[in-house]
C-alpha atoms as a PDB file:
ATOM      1  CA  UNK A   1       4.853 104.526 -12.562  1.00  0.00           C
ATOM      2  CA  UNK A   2       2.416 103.728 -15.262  1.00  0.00           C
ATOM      3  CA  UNK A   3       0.295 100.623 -14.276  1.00  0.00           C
ATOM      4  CA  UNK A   4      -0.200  98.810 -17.532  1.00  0.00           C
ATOM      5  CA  UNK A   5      -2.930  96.145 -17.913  1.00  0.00           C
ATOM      6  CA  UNK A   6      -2.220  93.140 -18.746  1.00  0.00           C
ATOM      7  CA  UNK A   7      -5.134  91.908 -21.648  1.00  0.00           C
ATOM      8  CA  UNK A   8      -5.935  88.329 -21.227  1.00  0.00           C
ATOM      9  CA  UNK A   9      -5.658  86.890 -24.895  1.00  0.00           C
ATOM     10  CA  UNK A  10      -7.337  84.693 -25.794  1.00  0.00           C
ATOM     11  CA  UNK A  11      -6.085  81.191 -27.082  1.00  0.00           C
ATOM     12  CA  UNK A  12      -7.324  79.677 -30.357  1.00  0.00           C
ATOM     13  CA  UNK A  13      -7.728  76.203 -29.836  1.00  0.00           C
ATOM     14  CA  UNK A  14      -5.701  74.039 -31.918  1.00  0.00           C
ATOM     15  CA  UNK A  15      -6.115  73.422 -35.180  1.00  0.00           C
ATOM     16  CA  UNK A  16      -6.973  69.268 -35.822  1.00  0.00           C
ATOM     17  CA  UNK A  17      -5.276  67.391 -37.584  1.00  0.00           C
ATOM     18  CA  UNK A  18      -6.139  65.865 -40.891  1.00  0.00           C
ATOM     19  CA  UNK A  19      -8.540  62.293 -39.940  1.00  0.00           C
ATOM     20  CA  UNK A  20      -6.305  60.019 -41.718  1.00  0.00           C
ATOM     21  CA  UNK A  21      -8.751  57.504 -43.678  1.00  0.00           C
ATOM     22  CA  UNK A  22      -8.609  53.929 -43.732  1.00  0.00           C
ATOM     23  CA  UNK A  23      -7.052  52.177 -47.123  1.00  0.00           C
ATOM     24  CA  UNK A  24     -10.348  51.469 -49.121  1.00  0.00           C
ATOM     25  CA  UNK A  25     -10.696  47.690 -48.899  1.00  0.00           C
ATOM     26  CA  UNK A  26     -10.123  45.057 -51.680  1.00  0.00           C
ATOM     27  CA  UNK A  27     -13.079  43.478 -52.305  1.00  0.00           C
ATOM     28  CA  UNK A  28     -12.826  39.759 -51.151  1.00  0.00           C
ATOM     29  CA  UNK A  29     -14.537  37.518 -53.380  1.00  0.00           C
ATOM     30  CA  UNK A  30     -15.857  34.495 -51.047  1.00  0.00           C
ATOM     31  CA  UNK A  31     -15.803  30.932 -51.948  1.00  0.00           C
ATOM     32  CA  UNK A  32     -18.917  29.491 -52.878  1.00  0.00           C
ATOM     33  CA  UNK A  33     -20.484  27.788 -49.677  1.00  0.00           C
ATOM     34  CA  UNK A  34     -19.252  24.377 -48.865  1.00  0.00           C
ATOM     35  CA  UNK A  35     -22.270  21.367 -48.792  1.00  0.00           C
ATOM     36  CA  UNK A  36     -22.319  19.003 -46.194  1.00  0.00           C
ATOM     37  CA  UNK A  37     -20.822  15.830 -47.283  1.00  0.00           C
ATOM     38  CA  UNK A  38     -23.567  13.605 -48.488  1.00  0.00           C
ATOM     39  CA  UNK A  39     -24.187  10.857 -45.500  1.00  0.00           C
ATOM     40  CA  UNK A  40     -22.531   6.845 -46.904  1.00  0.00           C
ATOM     41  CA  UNK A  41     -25.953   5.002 -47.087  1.00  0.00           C
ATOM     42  CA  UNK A  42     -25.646   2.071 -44.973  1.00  0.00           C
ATOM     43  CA  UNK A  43     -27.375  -1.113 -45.900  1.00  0.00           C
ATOM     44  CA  UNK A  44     -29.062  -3.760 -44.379  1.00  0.00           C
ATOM     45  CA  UNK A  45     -26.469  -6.047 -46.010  1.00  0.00           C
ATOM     46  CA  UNK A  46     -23.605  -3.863 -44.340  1.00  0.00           C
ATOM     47  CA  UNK A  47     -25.079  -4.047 -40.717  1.00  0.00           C
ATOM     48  CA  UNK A  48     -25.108  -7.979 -40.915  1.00  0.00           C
ATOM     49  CA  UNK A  49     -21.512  -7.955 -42.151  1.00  0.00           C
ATOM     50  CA  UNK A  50     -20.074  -6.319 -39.327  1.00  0.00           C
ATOM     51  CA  UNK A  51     -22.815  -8.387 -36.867  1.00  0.00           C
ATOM     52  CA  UNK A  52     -21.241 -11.102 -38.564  1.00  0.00           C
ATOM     53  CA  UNK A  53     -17.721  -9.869 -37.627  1.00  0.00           C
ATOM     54  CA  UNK A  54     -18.384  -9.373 -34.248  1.00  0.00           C
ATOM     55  CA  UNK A  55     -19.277 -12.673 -33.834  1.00  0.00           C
ATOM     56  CA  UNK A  56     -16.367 -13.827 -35.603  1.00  0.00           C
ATOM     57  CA  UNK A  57     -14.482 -12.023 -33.148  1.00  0.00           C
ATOM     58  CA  UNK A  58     -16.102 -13.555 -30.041  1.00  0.00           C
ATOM     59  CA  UNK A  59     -17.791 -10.042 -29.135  1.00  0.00           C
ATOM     60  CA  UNK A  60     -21.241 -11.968 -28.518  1.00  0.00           C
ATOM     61  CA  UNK A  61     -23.160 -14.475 -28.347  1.00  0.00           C
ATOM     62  CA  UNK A  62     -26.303 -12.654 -29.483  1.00  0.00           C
ATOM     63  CA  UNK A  63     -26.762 -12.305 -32.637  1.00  0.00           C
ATOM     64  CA  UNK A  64     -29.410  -8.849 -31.343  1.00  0.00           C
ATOM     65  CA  UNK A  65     -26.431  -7.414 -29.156  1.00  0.00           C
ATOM     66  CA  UNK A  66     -23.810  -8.119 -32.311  1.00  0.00           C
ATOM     67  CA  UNK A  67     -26.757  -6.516 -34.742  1.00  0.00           C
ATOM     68  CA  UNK A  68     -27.465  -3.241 -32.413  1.00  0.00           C
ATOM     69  CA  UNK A  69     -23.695  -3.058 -31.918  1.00  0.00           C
ATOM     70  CA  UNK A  70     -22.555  -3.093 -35.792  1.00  0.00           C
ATOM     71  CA  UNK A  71     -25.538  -0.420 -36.146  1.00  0.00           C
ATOM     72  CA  UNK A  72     -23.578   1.830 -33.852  1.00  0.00           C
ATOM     73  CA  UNK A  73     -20.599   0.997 -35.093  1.00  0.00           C
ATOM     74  CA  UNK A  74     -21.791   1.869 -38.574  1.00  0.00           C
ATOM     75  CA  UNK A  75     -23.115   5.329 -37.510  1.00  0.00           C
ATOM     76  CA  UNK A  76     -26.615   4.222 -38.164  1.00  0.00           C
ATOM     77  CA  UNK A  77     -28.305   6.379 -35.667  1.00  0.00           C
ATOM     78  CA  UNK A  78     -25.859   9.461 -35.951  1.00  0.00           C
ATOM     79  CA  UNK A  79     -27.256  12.741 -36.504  1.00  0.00           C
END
């Protein structure tokens, strides 16, 4: 009997497929930057109205704690 040997062959490793590419993005066109709304400039004149309307109301008293209490009421201090 005839011993034949067997010849390892060799693989070829397989062939890769095709990197498929991202779609080319659309340029996006951006909307112009948006400002900070401009801050309402509050008044002397404004304070002393709502003072005045916290009195009214029977919040104080004191016209200082109606005054300090209208300014925060008002935003005056507000960053």
């Amino acid at each position: 009997m005839a011993t034949t040997k067997k010849t390892a062959t060799a693989k070829k490793p397989a062939a890769k497929a095709p990197e498929k590419k991202a779609p080319a993005k659309k340029a996006v066109e951006k909307a112009p930057a948006k400002k900070a709304p401009a801050k309402k400039r509050i008044t002397r004149e404004m304070i002393e109205q709502r003072a005045n309307e916290l009195w009214q109301a029977g919040h104080s008293q004191d016209p200082l704690t109606n005054w300090v209490e209208a300014e925060r009421q008002l935003g005056v201090f507000d960053n």
